[in-house]
Protein backbone atom coordinates (compact mmCIF):
# COMPACT_ATOMS: atom_id res chain seq x y z
CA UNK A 1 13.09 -24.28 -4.69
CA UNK A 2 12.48 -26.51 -7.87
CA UNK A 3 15.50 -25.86 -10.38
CA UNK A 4 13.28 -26.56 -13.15
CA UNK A 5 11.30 -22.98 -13.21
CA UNK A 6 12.60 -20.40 -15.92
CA UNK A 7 11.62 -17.02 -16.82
CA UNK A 8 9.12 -18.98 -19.60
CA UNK A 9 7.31 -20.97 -17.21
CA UNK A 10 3.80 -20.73 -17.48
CA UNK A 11 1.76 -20.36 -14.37
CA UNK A 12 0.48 -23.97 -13.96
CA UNK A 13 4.44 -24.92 -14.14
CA UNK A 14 5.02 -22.65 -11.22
CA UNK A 15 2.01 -23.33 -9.20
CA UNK A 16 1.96 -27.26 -9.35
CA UNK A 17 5.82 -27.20 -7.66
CA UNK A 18 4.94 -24.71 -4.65
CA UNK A 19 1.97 -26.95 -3.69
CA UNK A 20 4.51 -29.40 -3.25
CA UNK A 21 6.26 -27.42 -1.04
CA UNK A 22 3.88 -27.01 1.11
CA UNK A 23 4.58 -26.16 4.97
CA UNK A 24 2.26 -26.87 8.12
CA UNK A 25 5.00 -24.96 10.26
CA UNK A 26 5.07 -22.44 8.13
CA UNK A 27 1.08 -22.10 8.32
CA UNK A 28 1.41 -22.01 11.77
CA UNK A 29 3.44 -19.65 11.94
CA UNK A 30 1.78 -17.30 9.73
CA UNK A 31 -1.73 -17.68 11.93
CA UNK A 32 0.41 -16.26 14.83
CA UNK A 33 1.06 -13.11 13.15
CA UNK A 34 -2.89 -12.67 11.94
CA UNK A 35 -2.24 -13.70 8.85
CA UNK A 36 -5.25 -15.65 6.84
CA UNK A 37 -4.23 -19.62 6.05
CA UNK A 38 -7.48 -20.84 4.31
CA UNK A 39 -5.94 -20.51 0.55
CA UNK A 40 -2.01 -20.65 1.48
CA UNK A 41 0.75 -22.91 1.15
CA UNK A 42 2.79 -22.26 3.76
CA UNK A 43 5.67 -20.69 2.13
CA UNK A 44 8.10 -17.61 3.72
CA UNK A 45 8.17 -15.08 1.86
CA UNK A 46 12.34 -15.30 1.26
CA UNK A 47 11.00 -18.78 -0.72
CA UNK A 48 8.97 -16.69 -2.62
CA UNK A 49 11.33 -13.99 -3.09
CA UNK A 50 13.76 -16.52 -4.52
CA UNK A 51 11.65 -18.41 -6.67
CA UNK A 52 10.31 -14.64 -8.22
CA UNK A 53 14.26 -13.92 -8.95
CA UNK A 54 14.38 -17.44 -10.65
CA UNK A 55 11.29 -17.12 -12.92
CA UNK A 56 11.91 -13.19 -13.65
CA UNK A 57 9.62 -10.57 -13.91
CA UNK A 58 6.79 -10.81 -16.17
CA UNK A 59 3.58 -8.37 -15.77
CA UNK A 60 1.14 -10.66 -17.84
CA UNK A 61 1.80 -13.39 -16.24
CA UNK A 62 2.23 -11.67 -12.69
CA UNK A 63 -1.57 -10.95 -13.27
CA UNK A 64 -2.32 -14.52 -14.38
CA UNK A 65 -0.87 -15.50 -10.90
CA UNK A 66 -3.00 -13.25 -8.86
CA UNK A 67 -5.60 -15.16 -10.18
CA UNK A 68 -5.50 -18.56 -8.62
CA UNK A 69 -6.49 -16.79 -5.42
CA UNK A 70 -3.74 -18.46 -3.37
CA UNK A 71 -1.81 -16.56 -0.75
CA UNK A 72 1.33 -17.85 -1.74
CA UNK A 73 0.58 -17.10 -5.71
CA UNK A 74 -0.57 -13.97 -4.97
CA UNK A 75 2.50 -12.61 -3.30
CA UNK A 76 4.69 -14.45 -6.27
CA UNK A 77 2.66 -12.11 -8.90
CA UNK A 78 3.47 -9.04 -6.43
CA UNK A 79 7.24 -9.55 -6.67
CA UNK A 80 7.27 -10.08 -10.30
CA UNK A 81 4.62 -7.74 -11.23
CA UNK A 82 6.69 -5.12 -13.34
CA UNK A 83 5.87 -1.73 -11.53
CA UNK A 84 6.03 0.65 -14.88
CA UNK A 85 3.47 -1.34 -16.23
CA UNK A 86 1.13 -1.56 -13.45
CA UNK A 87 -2.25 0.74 -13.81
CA UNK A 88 -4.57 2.03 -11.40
CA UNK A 89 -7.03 -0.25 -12.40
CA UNK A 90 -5.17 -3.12 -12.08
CA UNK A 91 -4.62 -1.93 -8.56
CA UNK A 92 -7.81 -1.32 -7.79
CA UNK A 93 -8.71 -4.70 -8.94
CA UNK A 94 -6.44 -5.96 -6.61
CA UNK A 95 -7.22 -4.06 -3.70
CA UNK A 96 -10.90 -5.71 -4.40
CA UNK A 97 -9.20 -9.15 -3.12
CA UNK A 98 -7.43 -7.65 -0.50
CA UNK A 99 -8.52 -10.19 2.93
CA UNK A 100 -5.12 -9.98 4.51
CA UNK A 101 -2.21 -7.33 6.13
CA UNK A 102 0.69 -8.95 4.74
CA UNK A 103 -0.44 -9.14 1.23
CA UNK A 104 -1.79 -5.17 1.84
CA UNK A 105 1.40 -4.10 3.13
CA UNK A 106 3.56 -6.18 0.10
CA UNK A 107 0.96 -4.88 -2.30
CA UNK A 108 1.58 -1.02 -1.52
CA UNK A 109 5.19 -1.21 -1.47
CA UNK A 110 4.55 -1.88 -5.22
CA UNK A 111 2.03 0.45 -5.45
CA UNK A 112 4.45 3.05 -4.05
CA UNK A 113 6.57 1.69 -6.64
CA UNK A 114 4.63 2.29 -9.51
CA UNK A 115 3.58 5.65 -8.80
CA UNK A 116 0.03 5.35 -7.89
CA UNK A 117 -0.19 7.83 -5.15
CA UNK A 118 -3.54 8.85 -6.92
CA UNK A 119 -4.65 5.66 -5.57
CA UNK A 120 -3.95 6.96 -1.88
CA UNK A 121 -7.33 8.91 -1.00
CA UNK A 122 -9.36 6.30 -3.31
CA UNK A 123 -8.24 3.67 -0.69
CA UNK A 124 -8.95 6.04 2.29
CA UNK A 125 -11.99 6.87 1.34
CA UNK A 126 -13.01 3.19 0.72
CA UNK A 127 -14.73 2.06 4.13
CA UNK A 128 -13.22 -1.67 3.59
CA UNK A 129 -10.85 -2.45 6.23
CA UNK A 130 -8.18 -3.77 4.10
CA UNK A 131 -8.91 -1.57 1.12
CA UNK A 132 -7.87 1.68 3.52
CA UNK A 133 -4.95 0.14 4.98
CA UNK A 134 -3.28 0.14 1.86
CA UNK A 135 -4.20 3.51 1.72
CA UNK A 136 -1.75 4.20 4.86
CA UNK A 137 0.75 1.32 4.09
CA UNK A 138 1.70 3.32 1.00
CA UNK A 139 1.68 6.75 3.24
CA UNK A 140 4.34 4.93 5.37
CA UNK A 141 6.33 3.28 2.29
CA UNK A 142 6.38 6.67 0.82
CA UNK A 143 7.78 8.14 3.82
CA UNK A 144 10.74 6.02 3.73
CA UNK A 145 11.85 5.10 0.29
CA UNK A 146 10.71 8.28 -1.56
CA UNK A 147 13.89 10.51 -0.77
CA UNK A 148 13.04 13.40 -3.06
CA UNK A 149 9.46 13.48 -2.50
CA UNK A 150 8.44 17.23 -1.52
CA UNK A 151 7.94 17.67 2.57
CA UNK A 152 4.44 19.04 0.89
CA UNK A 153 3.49 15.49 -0.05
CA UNK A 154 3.62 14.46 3.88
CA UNK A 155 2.10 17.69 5.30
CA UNK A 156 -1.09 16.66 3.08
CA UNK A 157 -0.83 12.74 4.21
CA UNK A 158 -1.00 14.38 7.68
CA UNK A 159 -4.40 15.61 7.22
CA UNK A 160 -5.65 12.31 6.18
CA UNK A 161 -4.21 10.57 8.82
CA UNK A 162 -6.04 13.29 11.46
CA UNK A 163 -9.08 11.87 9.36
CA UNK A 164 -8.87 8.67 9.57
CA UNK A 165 -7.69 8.25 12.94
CA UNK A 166 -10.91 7.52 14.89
CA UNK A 167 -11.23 4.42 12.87
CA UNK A 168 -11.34 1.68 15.81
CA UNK A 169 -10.51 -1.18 13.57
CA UNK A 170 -7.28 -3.14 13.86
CA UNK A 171 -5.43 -2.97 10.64
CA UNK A 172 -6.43 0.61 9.84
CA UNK A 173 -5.58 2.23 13.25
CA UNK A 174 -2.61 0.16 13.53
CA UNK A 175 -1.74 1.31 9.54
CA UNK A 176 -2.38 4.49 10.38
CA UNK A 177 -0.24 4.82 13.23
CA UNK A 178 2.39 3.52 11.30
CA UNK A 179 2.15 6.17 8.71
CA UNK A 180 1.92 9.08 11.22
CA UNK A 181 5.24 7.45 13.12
CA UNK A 182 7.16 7.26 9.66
CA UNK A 183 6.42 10.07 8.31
CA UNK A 184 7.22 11.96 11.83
CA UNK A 185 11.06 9.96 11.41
CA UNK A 186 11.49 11.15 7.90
CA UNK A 187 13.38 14.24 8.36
CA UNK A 188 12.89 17.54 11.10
CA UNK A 189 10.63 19.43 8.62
CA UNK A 190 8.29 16.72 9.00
CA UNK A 191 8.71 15.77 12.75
CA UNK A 192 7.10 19.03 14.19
CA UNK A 193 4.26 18.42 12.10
CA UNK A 194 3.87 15.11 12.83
CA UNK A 195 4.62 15.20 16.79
CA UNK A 196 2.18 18.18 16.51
CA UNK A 197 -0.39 15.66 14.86
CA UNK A 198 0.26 13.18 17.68
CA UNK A 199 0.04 15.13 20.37
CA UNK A 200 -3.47 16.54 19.53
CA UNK A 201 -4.85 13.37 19.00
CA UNK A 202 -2.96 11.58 22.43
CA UNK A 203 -5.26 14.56 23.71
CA UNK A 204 -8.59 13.56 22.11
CA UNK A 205 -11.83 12.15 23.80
CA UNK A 206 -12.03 9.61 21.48
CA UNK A 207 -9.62 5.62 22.32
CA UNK A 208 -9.00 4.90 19.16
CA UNK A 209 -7.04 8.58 18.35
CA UNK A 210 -5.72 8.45 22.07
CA UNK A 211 -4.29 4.99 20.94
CA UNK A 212 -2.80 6.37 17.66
CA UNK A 213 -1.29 9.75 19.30
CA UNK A 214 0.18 8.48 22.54
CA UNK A 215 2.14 5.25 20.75
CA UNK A 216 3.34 7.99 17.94
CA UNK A 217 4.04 10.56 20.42
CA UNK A 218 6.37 8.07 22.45
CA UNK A 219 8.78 7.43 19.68
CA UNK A 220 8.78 10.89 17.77
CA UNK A 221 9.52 12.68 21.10
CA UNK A 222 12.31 9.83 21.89
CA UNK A 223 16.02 11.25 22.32
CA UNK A 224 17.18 8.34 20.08
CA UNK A 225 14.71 9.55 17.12
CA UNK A 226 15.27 13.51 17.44
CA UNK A 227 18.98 12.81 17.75
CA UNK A 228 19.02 10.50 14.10
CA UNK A 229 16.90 13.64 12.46
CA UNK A 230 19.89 15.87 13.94
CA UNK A 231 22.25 14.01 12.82
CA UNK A 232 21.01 13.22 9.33
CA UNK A 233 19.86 17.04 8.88
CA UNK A 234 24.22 18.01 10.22
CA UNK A 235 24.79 15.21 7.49
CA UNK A 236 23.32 17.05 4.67
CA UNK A 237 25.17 20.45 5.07
């Protein structure tokens, strides 16, 4: 990580040293896990995460740096994008550029952040692939980090997940099983629901729902899962 970037550096300071860092392993790596190389670098994302602590947050230029279109630049201005200043709009402008999962699912843990659930059936209802992922990425980010969100909030996420779930393509079925799982594992008011939810679609005629039920209805009727929402419901009393 170059020592010389500060909280003032501008953007060409910051981008100029990360193309020197530059990692055909890394690359590799990331075209394993699906992830688009065409405009990357090659850095991990706990390189980025350090070099965002070095440099500060800093919302102005955060949107500067989603602007040079490069993977690696793009996830920098996610983790130092300052999430009380973020708008919808700026959110939706992102969203337009979304080509990737990772930089979805890094995206809507700041979206989640900033308090855009607004944003949640605008993404849904968008038929791009990546543009509705985000839609359930922030579903299942929700479902974990927001502790005193009502049950209510869920029970209504449900219904857009039934929605949703005979869409057959990869990173939206797989996002929306992943929102249906987490918010099944929040807490027992929400499993019944949610195992409910799984089990009528492991039932359905249709693969893509089948696919989406069965995998959620294998962990959210697991012993080890029912006994943690036991045991964190005995916790609370």
């Amino acid at each position: 990580m170059p020592d010389r970037l500060t909280q003032a550096s501008t953007v060409p300071e910051i981008v100029t040293p990360m193309q020197s860092m530059a990692s055909g392993p890394v690359l590799a790596g990331m075209e394993r896990v699906g992830i688009r190389t065409d405009n990357a670098l090659g850095l991990s994302n706990p390189v980025l995460r350090g070099i965002a602590k070095q440099i500060g947050p800093n919302h102005e230029r955060a949107m500067a740096l989603w602007q040079t279109g490069i993977r690696d630049v793009r996830v920098l201005a996610i983790y130092t994008a300052e999430p009380a200043r973020l708008t919808a709009g700026q959110a939706r402008a992102w969203a337009d550029d979304f080509e990737s999962w990772e930089i979805v699912d890094i995206a809507a843990d700041l979206f989640v952040e900033a308090g855009l659930d607004a944003l949640i059936p605008v993404f849904a209802a968008d038929e791009r692939e990546f543009v509705r992922r985000a839609a359930f990425a922030m579903i299942a980010g929700m479902a974990v980090h927001r502790k005193a969100e009502p049950d209510a909030t869920f029970m209504e996420a449900l219904s857009l997940t039934a929605h949703h779930a005979q869409d057959a393509r990869n990173y939206v079925r797989k996002a929306v099983n992943w929102a249906l799982r987490n918010i099944g594992k929040r807490n027992l008011a929400c499993h019944q629901p949610a195992l409910a939810l799984a089990e009528q679609l492991a039932a359905s005629d249709d693969k893509t729902a089948r696919w989406i039920g069965s995998d959620a209805r294998r962990e959210l009727s697991s012993e080890k899962v029912i006994g943690r929402l036991h045991h964190k419901q005995r916790s609370k009393l």
